[in-house]
N, C-alpha and C. Protein backbone atom coordinates (compact mmCIF):
# COMPACT_ATOMS: atom_id res chain seq x y z
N UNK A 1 -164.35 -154.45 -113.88
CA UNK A 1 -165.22 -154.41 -115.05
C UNK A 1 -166.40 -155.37 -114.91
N UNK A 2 -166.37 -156.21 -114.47
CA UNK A 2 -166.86 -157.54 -114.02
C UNK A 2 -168.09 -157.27 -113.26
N UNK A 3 -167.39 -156.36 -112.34
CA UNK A 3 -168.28 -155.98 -110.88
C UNK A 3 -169.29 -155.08 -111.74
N UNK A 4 -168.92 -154.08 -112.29
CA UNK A 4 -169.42 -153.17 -112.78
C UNK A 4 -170.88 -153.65 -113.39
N UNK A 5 -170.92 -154.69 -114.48
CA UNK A 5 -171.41 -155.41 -115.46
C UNK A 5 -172.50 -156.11 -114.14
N UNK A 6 -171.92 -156.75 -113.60
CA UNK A 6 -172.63 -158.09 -112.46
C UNK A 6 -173.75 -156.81 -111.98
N UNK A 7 -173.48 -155.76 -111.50
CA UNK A 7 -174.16 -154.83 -110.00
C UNK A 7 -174.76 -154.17 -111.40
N UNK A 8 -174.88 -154.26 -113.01
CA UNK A 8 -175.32 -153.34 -113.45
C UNK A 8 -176.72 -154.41 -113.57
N UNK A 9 -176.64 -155.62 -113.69
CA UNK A 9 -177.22 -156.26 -114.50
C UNK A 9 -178.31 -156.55 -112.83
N UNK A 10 -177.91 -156.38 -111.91
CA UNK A 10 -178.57 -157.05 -110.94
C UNK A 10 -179.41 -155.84 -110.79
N UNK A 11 -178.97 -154.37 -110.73
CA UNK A 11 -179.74 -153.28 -110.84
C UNK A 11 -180.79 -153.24 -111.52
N UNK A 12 -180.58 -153.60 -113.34
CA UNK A 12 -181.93 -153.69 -113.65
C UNK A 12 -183.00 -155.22 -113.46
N UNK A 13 -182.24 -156.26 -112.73
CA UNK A 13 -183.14 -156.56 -112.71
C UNK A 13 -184.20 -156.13 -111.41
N UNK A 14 -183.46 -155.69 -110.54
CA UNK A 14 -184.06 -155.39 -108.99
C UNK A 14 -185.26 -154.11 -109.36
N UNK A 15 -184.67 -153.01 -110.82
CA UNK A 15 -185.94 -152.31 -111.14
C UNK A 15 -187.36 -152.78 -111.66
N UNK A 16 -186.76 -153.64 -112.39
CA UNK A 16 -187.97 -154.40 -113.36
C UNK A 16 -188.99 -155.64 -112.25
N UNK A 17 -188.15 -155.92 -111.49
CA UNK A 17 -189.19 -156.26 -110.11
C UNK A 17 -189.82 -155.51 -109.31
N UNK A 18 -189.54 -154.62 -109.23
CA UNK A 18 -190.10 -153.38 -108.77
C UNK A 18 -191.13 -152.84 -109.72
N UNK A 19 -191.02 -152.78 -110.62
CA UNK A 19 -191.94 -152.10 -112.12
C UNK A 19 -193.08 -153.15 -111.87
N UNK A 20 -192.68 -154.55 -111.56
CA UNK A 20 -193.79 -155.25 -111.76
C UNK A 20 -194.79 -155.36 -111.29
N UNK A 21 -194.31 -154.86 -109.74
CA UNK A 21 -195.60 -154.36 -108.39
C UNK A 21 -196.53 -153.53 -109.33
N UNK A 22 -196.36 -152.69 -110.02
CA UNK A 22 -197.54 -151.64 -110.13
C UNK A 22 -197.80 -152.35 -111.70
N UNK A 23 -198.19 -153.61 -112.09
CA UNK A 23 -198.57 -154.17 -113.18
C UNK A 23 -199.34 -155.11 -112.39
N UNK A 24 -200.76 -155.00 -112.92
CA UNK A 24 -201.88 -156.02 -112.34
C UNK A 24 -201.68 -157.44 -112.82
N UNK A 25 -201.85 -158.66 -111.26
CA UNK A 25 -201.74 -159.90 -111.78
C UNK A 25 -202.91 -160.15 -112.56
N UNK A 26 -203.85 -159.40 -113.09
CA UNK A 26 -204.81 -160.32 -113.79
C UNK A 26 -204.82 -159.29 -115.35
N UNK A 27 -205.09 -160.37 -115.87
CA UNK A 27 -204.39 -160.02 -117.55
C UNK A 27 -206.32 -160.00 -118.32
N UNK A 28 -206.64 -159.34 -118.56
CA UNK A 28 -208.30 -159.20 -118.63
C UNK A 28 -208.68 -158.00 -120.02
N UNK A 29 -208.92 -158.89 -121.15
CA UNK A 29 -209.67 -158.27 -122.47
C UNK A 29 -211.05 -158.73 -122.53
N UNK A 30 -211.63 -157.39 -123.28
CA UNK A 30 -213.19 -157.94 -123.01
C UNK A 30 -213.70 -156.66 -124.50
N UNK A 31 -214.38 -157.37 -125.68
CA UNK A 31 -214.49 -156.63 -126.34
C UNK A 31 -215.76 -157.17 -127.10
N UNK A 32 -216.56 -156.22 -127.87
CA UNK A 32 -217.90 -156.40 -128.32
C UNK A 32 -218.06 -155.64 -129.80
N UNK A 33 -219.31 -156.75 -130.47
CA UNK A 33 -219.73 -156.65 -131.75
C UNK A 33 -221.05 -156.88 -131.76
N UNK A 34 -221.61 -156.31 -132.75
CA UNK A 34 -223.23 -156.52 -132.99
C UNK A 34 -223.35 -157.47 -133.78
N UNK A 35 -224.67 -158.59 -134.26
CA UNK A 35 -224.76 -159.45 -135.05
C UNK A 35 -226.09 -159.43 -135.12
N UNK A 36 -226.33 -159.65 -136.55
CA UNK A 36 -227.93 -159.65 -136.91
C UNK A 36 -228.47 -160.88 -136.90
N UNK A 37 -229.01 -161.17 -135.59
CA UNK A 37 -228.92 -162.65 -134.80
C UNK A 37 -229.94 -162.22 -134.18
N UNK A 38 -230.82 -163.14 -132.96
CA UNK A 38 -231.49 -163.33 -131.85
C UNK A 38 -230.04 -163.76 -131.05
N UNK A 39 -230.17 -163.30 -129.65
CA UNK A 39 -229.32 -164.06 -128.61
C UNK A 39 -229.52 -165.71 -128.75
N UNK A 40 -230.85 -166.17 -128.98
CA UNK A 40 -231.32 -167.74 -128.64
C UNK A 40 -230.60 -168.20 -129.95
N UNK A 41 -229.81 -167.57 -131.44
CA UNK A 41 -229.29 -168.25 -132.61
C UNK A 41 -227.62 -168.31 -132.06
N UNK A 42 -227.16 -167.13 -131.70
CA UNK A 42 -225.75 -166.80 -131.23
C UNK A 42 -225.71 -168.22 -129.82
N UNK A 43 -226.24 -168.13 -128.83
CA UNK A 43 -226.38 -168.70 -127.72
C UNK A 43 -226.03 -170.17 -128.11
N UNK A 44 -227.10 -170.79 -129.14
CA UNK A 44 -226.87 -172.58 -129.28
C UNK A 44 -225.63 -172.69 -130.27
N UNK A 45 -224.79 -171.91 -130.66
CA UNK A 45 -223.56 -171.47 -131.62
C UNK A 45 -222.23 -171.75 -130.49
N UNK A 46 -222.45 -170.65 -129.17
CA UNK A 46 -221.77 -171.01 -128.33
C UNK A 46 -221.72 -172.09 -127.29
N UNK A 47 -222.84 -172.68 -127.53
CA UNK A 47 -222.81 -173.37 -126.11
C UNK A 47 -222.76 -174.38 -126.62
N UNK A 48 -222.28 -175.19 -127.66
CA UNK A 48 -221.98 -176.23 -128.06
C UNK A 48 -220.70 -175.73 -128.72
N UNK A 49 -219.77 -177.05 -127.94
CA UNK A 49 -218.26 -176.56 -128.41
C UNK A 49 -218.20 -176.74 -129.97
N UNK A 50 -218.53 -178.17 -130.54
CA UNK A 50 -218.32 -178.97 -131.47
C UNK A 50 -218.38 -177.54 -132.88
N UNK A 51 -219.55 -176.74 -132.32
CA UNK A 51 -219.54 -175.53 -133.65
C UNK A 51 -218.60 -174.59 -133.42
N UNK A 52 -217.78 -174.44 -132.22
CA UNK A 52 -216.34 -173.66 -132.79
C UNK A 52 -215.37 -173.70 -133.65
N UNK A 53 -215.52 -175.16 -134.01
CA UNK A 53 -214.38 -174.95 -135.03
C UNK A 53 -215.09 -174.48 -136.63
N UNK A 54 -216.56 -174.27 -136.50
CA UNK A 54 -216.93 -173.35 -138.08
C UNK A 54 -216.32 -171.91 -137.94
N UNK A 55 -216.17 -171.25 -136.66
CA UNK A 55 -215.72 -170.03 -136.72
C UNK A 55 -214.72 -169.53 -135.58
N UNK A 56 -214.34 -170.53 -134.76
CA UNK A 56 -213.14 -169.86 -133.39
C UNK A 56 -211.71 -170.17 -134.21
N UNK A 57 -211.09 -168.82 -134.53
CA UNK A 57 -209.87 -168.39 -135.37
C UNK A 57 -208.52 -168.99 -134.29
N UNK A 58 -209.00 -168.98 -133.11
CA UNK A 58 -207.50 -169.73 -132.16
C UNK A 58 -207.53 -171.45 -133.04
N UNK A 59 -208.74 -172.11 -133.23
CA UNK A 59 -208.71 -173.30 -133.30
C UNK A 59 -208.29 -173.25 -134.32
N UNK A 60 -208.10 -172.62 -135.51
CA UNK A 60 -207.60 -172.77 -136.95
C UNK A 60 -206.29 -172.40 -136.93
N UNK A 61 -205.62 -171.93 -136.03
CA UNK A 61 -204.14 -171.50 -136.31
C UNK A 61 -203.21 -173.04 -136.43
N UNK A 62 -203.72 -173.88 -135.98
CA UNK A 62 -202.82 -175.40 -136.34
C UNK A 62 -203.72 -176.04 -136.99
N UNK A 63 -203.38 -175.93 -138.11
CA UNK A 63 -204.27 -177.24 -139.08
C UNK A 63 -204.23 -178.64 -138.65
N UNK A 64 -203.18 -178.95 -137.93
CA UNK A 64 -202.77 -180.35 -137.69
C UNK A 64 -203.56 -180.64 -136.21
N UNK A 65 -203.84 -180.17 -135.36
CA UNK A 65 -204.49 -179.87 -134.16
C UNK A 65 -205.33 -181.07 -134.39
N UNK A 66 -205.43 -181.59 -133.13
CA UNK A 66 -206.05 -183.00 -132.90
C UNK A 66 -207.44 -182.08 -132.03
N UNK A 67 -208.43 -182.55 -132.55
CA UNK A 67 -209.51 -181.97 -131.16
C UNK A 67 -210.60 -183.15 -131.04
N UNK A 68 -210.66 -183.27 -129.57
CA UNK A 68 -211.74 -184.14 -129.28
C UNK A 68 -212.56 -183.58 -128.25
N UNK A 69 -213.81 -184.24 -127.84
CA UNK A 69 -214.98 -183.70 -126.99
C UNK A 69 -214.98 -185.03 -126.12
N UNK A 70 -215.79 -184.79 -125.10
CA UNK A 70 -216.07 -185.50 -124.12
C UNK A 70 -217.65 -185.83 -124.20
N UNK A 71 -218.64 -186.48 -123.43
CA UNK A 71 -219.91 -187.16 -123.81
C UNK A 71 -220.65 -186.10 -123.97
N UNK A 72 -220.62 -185.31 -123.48
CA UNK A 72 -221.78 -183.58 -123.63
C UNK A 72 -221.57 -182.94 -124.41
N UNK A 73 -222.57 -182.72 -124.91
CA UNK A 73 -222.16 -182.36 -126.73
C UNK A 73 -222.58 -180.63 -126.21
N UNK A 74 -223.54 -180.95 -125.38
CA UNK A 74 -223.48 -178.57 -125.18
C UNK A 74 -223.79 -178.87 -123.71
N UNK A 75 -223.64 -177.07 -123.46
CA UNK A 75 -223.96 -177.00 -122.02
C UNK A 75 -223.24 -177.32 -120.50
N UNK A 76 -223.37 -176.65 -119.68
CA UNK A 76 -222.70 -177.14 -118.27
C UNK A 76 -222.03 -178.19 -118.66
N UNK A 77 -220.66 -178.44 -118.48
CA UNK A 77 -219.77 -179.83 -118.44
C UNK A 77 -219.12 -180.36 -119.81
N UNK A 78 -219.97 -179.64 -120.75
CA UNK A 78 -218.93 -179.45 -122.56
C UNK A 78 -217.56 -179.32 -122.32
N UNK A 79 -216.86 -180.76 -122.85
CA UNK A 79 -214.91 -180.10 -122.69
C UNK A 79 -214.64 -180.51 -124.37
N UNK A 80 -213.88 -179.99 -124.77
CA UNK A 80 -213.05 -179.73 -126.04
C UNK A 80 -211.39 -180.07 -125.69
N UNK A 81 -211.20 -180.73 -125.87
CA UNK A 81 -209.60 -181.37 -125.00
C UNK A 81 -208.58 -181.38 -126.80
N UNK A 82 -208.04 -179.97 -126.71
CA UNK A 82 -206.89 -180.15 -127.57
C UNK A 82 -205.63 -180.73 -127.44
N UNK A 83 -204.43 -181.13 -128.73
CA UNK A 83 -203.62 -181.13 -128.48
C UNK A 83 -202.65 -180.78 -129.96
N UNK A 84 -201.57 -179.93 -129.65
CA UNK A 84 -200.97 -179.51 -130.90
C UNK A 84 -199.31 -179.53 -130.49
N UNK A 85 -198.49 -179.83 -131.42
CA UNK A 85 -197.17 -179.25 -131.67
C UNK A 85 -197.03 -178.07 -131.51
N UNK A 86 -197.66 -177.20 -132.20
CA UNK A 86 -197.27 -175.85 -132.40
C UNK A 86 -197.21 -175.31 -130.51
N UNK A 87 -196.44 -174.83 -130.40
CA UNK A 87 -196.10 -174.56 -128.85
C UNK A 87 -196.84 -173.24 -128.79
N UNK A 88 -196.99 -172.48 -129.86
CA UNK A 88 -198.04 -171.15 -129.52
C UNK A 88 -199.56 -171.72 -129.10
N UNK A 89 -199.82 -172.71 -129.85
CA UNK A 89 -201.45 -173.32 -128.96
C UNK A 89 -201.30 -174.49 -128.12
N UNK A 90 -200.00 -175.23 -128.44
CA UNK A 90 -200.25 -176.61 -126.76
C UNK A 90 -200.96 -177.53 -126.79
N UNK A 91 -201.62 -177.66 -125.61
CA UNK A 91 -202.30 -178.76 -125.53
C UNK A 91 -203.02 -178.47 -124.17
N UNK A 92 -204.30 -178.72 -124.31
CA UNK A 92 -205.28 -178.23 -123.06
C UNK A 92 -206.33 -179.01 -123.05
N UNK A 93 -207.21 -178.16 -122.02
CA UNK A 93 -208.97 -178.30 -122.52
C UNK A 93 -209.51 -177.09 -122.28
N UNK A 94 -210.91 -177.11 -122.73
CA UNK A 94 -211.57 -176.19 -122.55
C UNK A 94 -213.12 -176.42 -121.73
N UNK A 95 -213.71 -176.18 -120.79
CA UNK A 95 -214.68 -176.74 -120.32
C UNK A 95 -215.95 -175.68 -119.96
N UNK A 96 -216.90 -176.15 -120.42
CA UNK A 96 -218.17 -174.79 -120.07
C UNK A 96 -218.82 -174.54 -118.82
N UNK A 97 -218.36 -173.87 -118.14
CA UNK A 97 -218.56 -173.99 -116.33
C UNK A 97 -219.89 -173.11 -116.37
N UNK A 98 -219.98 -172.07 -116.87
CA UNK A 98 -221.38 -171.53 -117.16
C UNK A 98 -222.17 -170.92 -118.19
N UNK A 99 -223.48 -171.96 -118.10
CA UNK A 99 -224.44 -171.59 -119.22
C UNK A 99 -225.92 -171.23 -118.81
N UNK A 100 -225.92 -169.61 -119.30
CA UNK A 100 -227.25 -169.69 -119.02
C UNK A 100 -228.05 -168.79 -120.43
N UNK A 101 -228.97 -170.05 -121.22
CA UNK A 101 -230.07 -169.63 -121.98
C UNK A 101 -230.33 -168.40 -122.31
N UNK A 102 -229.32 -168.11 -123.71
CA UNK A 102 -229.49 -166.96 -124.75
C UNK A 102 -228.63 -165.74 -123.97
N UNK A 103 -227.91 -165.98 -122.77
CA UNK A 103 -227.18 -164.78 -122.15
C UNK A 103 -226.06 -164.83 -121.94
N UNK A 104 -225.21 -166.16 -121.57
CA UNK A 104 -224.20 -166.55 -121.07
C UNK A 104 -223.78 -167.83 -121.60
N UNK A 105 -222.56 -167.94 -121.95
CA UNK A 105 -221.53 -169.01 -122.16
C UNK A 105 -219.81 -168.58 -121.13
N UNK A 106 -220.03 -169.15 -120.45
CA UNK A 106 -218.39 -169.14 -119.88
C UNK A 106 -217.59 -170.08 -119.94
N UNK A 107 -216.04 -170.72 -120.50
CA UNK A 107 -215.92 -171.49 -120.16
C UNK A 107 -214.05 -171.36 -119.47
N UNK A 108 -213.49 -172.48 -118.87
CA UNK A 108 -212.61 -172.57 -118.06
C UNK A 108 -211.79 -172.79 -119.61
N UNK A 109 -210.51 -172.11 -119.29
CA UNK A 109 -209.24 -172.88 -119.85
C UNK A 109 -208.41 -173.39 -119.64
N UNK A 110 -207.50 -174.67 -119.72
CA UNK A 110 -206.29 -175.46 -118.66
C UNK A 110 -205.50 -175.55 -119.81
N UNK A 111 -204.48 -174.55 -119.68
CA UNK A 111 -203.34 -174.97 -120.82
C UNK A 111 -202.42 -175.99 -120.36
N UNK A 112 -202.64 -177.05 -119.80
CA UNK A 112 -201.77 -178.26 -119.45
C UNK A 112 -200.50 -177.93 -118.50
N UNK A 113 -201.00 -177.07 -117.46
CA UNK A 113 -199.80 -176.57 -116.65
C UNK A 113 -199.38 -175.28 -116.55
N UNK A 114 -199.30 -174.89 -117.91
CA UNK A 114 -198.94 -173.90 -118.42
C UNK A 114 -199.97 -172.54 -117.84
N UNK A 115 -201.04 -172.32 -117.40
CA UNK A 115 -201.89 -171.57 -116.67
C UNK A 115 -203.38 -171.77 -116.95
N UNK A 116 -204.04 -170.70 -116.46
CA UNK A 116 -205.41 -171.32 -116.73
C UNK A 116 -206.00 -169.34 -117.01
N UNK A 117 -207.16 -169.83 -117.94
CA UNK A 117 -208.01 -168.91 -118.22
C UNK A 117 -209.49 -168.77 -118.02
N UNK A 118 -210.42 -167.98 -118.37
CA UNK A 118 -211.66 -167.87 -118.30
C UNK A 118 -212.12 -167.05 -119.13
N UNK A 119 -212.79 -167.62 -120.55
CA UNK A 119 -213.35 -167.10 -121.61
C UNK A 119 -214.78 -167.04 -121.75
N UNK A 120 -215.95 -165.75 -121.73
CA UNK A 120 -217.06 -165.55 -121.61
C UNK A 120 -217.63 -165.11 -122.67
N UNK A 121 -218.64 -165.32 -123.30
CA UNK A 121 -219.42 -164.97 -124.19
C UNK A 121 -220.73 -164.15 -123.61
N UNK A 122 -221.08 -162.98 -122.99
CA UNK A 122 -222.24 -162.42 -122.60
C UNK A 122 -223.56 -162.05 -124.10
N UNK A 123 -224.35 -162.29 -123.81
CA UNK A 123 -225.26 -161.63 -125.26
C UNK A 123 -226.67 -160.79 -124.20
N UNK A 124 -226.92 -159.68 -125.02
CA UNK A 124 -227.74 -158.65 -125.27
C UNK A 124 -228.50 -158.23 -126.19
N UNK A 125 -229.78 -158.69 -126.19
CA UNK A 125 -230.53 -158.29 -127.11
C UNK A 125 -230.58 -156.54 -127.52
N UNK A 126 -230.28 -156.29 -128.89
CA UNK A 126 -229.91 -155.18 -129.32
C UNK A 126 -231.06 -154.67 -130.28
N UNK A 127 -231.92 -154.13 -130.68
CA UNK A 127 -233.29 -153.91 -131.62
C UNK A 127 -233.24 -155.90 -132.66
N UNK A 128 -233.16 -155.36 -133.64
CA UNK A 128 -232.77 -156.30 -134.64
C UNK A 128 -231.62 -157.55 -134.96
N UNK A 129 -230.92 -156.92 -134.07
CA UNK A 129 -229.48 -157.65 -133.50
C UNK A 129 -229.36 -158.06 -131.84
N UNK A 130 -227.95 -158.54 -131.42
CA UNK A 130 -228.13 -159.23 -130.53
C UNK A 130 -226.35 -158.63 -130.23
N UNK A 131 -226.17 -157.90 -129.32
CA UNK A 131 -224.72 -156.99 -128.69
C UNK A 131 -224.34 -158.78 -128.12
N UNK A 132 -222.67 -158.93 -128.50
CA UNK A 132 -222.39 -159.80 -128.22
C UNK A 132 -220.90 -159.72 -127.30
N UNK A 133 -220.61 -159.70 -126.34
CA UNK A 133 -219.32 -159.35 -125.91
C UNK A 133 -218.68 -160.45 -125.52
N UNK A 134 -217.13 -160.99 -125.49
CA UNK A 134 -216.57 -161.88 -125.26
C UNK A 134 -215.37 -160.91 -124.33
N UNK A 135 -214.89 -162.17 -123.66
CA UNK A 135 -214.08 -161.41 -122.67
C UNK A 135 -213.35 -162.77 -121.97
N UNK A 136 -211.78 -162.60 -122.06
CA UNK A 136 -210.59 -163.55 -121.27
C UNK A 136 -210.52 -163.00 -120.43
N UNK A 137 -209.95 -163.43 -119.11
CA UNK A 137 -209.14 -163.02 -118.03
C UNK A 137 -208.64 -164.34 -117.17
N UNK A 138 -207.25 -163.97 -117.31
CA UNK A 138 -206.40 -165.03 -116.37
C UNK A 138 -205.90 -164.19 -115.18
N UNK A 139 -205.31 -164.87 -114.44
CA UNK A 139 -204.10 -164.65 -113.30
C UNK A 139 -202.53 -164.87 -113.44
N UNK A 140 -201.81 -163.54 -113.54
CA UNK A 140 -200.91 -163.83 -114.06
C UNK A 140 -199.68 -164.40 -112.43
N UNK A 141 -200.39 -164.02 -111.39
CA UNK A 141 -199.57 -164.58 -110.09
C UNK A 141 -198.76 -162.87 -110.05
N UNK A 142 -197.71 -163.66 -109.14
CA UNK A 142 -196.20 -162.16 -108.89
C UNK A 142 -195.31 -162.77 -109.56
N UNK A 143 -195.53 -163.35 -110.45
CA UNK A 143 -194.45 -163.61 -111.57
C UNK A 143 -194.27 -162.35 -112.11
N UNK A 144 -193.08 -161.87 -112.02
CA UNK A 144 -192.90 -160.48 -112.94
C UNK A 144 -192.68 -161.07 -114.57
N UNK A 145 -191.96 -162.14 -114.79
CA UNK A 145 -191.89 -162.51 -116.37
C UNK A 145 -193.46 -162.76 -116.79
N UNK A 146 -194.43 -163.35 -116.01
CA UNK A 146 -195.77 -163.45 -116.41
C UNK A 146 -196.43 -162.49 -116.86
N UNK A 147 -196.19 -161.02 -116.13
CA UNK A 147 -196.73 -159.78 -115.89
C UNK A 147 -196.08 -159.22 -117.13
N UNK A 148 -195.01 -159.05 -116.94
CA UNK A 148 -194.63 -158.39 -118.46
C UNK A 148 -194.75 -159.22 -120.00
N UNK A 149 -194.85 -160.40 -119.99
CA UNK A 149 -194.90 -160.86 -121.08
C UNK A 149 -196.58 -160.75 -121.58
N UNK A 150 -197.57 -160.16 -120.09
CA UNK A 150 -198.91 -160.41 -120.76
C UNK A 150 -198.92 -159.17 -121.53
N UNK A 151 -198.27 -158.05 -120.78
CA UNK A 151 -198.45 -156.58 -121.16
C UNK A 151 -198.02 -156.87 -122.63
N UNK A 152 -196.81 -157.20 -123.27
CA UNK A 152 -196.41 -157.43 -124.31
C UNK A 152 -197.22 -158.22 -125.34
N UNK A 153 -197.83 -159.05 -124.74
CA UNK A 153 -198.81 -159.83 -125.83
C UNK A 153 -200.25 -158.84 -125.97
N UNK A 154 -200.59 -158.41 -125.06
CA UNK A 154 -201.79 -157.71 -124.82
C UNK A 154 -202.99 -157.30 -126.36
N UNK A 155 -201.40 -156.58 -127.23
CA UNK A 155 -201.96 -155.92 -128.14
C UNK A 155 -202.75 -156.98 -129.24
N UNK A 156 -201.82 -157.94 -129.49
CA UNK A 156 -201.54 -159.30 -130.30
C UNK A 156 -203.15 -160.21 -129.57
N UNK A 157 -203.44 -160.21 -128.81
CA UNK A 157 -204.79 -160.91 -127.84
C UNK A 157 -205.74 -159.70 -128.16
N UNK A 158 -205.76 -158.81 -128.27
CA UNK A 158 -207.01 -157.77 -129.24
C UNK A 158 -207.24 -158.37 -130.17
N UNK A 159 -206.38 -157.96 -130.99
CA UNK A 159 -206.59 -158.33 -132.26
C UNK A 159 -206.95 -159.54 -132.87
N UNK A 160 -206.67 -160.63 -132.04
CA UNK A 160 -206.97 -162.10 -131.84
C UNK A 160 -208.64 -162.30 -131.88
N UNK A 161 -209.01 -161.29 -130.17
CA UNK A 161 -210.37 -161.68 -130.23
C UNK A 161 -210.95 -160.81 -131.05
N UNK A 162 -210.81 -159.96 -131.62
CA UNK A 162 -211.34 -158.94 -132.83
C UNK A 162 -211.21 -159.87 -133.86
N UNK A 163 -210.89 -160.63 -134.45
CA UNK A 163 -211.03 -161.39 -135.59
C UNK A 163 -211.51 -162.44 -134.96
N UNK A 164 -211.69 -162.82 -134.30
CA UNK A 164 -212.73 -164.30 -133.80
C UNK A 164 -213.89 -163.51 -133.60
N UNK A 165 -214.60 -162.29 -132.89
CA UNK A 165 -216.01 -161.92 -133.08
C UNK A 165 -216.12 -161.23 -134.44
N UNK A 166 -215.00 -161.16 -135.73
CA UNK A 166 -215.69 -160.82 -137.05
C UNK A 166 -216.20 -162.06 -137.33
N UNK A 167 -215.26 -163.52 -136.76
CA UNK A 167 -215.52 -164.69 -137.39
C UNK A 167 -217.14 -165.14 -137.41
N UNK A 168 -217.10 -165.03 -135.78
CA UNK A 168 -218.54 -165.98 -135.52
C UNK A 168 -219.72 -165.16 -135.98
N UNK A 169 -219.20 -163.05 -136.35
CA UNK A 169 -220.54 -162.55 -136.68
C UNK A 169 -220.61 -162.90 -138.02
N UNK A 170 -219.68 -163.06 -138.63
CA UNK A 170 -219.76 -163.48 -140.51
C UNK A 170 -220.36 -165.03 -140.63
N UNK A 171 -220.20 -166.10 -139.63
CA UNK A 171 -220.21 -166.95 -139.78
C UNK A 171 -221.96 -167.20 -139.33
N UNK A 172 -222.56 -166.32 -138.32
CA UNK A 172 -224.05 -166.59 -137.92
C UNK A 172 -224.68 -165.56 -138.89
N UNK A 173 -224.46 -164.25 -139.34
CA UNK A 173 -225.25 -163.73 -140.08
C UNK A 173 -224.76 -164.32 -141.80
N UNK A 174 -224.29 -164.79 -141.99
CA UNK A 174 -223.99 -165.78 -143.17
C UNK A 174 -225.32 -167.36 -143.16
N UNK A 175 -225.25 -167.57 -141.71
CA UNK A 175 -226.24 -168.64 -141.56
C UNK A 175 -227.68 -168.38 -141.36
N UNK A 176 -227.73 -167.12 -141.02
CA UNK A 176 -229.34 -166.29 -140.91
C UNK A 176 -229.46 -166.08 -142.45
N UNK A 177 -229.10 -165.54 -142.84
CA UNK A 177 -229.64 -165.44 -144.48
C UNK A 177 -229.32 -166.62 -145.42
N UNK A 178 -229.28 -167.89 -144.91
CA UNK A 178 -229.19 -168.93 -145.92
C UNK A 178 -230.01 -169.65 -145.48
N UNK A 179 -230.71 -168.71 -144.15
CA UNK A 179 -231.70 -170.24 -143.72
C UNK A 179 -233.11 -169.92 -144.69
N UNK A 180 -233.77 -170.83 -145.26
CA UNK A 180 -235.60 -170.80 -145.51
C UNK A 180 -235.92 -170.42 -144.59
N UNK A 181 -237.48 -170.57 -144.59
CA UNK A 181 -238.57 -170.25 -143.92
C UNK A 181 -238.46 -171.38 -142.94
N UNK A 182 -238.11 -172.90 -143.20
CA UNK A 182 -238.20 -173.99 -142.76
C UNK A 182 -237.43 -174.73 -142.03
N UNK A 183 -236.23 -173.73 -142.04
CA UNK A 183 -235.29 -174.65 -141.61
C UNK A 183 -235.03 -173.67 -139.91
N UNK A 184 -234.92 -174.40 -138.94
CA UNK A 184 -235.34 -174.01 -137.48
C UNK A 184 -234.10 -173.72 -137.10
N UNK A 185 -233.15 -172.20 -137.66
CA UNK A 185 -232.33 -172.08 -137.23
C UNK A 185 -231.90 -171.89 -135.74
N UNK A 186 -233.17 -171.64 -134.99
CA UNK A 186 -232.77 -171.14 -133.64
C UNK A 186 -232.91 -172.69 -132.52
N UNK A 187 -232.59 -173.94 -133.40
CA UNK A 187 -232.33 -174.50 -132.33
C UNK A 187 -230.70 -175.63 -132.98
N UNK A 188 -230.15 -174.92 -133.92
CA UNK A 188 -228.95 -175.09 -134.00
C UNK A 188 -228.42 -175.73 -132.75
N UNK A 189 -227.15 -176.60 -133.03
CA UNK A 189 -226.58 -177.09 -131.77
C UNK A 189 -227.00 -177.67 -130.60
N UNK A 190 -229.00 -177.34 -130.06
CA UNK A 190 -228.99 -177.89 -129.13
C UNK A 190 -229.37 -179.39 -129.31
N UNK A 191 -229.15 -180.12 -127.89
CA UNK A 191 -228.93 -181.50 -127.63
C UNK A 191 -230.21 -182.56 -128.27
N UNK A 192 -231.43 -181.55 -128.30
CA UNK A 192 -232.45 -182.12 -128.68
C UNK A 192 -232.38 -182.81 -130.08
């Protein structure tokens, strides 16, 4: 009975290693919204960490979340170094490896061991608006538990970054129509 149970249990796992070959190590969402923005208003929004927490929905899931920055307040070399209890967010950093003026924000993620990511902000000037796409992708290795647990989260990480680009578009076209005539929204955030 024993045997039976042991050779059943080793069976599935020897399938589900097998299943895992034809599951890609890289775990990669990439999804887009319009905003009634210039790229150059969206752009100094992203490229200064310090204004994620008016609208990045990961950073609000722990109220208690400690967050600090490092001397660069935007741009190439910006880190955001969290740390939380809550074991669904951890403790990391986040660092901006590439920025380029009104088009690009990329930055690195180090979940403290735990793996690493790469989160991009691309922008596209759109007529009146500004096409904004964001996009993760990690490496999940030949870990088959890595591989299947991303497939499983997959759906749950949509929906994640789908409510962080309603955030930041509610949160910049909320700030375009409250600005005057006077007030120089399009250099928000930068260092100057």
């Amino acid at each position: 009975m024993f045997k039976k149970i042991f050779f059943g249990l080793l069976l599935i796992i020897l399938l589900l290693g097998i299943g895992s070959l034809f599951i890609s190590n890289t775990h990669h969402i990439e999804r887009s919204t319009y905003i009634k923005a210039s790229p150059k208003i969206i752009f100094n929004e992203l490229n200064t960490l310090s204004s994620w927490e008016k609208w990045n929905t990961w950073l609000k899931m722990d109220t208690t979340m400690k967050i600090s920055y490092n001397e660069i307040k935007s741009g190439l070399g910006s880190e955001l170094l969290w740390t939380s209890s809550n074991q669904n967010v951890g403790n990391g950093t986040m660092t901006i490896t590439k920025s380029e003026p009104d088009n690009l924000v990329e930055t690195e993620l180090n979940f403290n061991g735990k793996g690493k990511g790469i989160n991009g902000f691309r922008l596209e000037p759109a007529g009146d608006s500004s096409k904004l796409t964001t996009y993760f992708t990690s490496d999940m290795g030949w870990n088959p538990v890595f591989k299947y647990l991303s497939l499983m989260s997959k759906k749950a990480m949509i929906e994640m970054t789908d409510n962080g680009l309603k955030s930041i578009k509610d949160y910049i076209e909320q700030m375009t129509l409250s600005a005057t005539p006077e007030t120089k929204i399009d250099h928000v955030g930068n260092k100057e």
